[in-house]
N, C-alpha and C. Protein backbone atom coordinates (compact mmCIF):
# COMPACT_ATOMS: atom_id res chain seq x y z
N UNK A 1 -46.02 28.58 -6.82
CA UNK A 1 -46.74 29.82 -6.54
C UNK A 1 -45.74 30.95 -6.26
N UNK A 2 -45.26 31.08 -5.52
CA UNK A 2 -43.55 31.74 -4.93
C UNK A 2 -43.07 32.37 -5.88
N UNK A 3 -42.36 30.82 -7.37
CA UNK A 3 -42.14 31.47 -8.41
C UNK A 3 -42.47 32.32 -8.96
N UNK A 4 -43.73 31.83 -9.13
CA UNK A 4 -45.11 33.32 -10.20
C UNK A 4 -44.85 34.49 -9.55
N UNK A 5 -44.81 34.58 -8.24
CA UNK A 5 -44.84 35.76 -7.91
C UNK A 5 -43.47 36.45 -8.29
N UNK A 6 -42.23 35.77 -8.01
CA UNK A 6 -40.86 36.04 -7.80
C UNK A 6 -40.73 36.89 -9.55
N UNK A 7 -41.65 35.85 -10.58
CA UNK A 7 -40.78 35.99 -12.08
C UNK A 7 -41.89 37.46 -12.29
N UNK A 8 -43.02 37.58 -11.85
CA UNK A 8 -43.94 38.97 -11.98
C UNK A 8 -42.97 40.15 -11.18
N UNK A 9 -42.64 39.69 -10.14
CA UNK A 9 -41.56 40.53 -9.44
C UNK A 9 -40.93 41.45 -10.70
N UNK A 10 -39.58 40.57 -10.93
CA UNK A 10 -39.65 40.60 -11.81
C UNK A 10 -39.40 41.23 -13.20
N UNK A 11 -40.58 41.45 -13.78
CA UNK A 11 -41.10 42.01 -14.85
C UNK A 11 -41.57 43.01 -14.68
N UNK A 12 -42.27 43.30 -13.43
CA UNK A 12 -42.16 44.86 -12.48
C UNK A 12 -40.94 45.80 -12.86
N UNK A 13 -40.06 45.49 -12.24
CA UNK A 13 -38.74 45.89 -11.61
C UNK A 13 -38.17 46.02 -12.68
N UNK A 14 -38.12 45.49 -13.83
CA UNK A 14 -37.11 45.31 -15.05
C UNK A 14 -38.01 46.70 -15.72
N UNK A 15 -39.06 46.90 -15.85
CA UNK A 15 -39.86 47.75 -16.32
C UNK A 15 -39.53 49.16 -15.64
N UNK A 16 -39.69 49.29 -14.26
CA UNK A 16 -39.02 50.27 -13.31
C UNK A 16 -37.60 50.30 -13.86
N UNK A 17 -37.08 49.77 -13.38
CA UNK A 17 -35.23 50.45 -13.86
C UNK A 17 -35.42 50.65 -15.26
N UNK A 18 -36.06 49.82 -16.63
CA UNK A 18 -35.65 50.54 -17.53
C UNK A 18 -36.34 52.06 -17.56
N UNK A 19 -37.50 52.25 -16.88
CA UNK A 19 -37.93 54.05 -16.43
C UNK A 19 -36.78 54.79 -15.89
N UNK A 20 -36.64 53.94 -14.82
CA UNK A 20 -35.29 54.77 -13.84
C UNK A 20 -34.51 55.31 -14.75
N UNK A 21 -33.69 54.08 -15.82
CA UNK A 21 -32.38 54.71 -16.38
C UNK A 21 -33.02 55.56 -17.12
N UNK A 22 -33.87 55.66 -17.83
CA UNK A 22 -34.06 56.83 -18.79
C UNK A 22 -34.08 57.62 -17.43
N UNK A 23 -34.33 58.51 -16.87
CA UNK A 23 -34.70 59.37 -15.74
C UNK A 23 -33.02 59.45 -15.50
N UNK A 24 -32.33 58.65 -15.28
CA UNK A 24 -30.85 58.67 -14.67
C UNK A 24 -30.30 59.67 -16.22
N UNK A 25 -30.70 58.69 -17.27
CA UNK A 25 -29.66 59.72 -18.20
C UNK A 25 -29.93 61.32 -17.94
N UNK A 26 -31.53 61.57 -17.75
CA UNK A 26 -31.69 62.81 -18.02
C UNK A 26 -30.71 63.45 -17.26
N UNK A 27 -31.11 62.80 -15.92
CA UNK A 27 -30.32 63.28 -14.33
C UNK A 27 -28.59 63.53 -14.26
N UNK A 28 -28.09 62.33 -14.94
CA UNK A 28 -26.54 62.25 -15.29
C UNK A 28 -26.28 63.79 -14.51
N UNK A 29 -26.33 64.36 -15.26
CA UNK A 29 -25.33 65.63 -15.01
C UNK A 29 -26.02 66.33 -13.97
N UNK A 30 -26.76 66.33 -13.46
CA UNK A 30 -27.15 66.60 -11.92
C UNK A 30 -25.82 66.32 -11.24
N UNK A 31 -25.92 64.44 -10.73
CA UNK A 31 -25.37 63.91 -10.05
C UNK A 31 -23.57 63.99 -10.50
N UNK A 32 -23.59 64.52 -11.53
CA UNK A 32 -21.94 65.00 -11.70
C UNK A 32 -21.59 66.17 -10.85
N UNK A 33 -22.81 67.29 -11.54
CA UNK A 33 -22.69 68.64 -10.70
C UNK A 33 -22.40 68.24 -9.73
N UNK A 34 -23.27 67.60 -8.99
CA UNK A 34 -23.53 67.06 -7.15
C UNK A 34 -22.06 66.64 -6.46
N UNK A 35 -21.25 65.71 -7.57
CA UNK A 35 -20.52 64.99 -7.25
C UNK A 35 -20.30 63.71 -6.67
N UNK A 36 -21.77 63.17 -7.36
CA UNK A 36 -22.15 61.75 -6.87
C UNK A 36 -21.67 60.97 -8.26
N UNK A 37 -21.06 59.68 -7.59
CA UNK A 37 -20.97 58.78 -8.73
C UNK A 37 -22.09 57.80 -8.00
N UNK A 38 -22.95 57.15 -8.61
CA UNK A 38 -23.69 55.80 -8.75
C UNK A 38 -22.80 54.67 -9.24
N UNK A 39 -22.35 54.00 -8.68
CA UNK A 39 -22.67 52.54 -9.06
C UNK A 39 -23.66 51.96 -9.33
N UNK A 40 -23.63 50.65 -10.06
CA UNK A 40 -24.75 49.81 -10.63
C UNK A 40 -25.25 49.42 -9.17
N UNK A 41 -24.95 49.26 -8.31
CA UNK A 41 -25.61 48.69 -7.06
C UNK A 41 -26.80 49.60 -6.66
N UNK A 42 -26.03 50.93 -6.53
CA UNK A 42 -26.31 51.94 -5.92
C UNK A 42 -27.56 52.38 -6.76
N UNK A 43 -27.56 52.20 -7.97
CA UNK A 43 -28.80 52.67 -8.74
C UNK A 43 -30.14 51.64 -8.50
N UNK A 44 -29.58 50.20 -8.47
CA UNK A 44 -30.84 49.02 -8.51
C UNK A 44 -30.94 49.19 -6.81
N UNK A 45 -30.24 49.60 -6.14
CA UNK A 45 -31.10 49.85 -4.78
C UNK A 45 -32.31 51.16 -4.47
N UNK A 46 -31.72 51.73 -5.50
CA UNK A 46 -32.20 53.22 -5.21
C UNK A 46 -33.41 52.96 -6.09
N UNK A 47 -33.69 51.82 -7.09
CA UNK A 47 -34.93 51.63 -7.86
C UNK A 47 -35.74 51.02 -6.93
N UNK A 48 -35.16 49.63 -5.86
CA UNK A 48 -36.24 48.61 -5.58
C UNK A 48 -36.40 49.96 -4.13
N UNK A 49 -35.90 50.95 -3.83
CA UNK A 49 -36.57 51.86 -2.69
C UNK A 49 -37.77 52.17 -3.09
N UNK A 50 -37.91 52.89 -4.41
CA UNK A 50 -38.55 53.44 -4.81
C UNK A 50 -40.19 52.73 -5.54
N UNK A 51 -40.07 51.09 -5.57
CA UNK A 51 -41.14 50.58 -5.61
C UNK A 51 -42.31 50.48 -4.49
């Protein structure tokens, strides 16, 4: 049961970040202007906040 939930998890989330990154490319040069670099961490945290 756990699983089901864990692998729907998931398929959520994989769906979200691939939204996010499109949204990040647009953003890219925001966060240059800004002077933020993202790391890969820093982005999949900033996705599962945002669920």
């Amino acid at each position: 049961m756990y699983q089901k939930i864990v692998i729907l998890y998931q398929k959520l989330t994989n769906e979200k970040i691939k939204k996010q990154r499109i949204q990040m490319k647009k953003c890219s040069t925001y966060f240059i202007h800004k002077g933020t670099i993202l790391t890969k961490n820093q982005e999949i945290k900033q996705v599962f906040q945002d669920i």
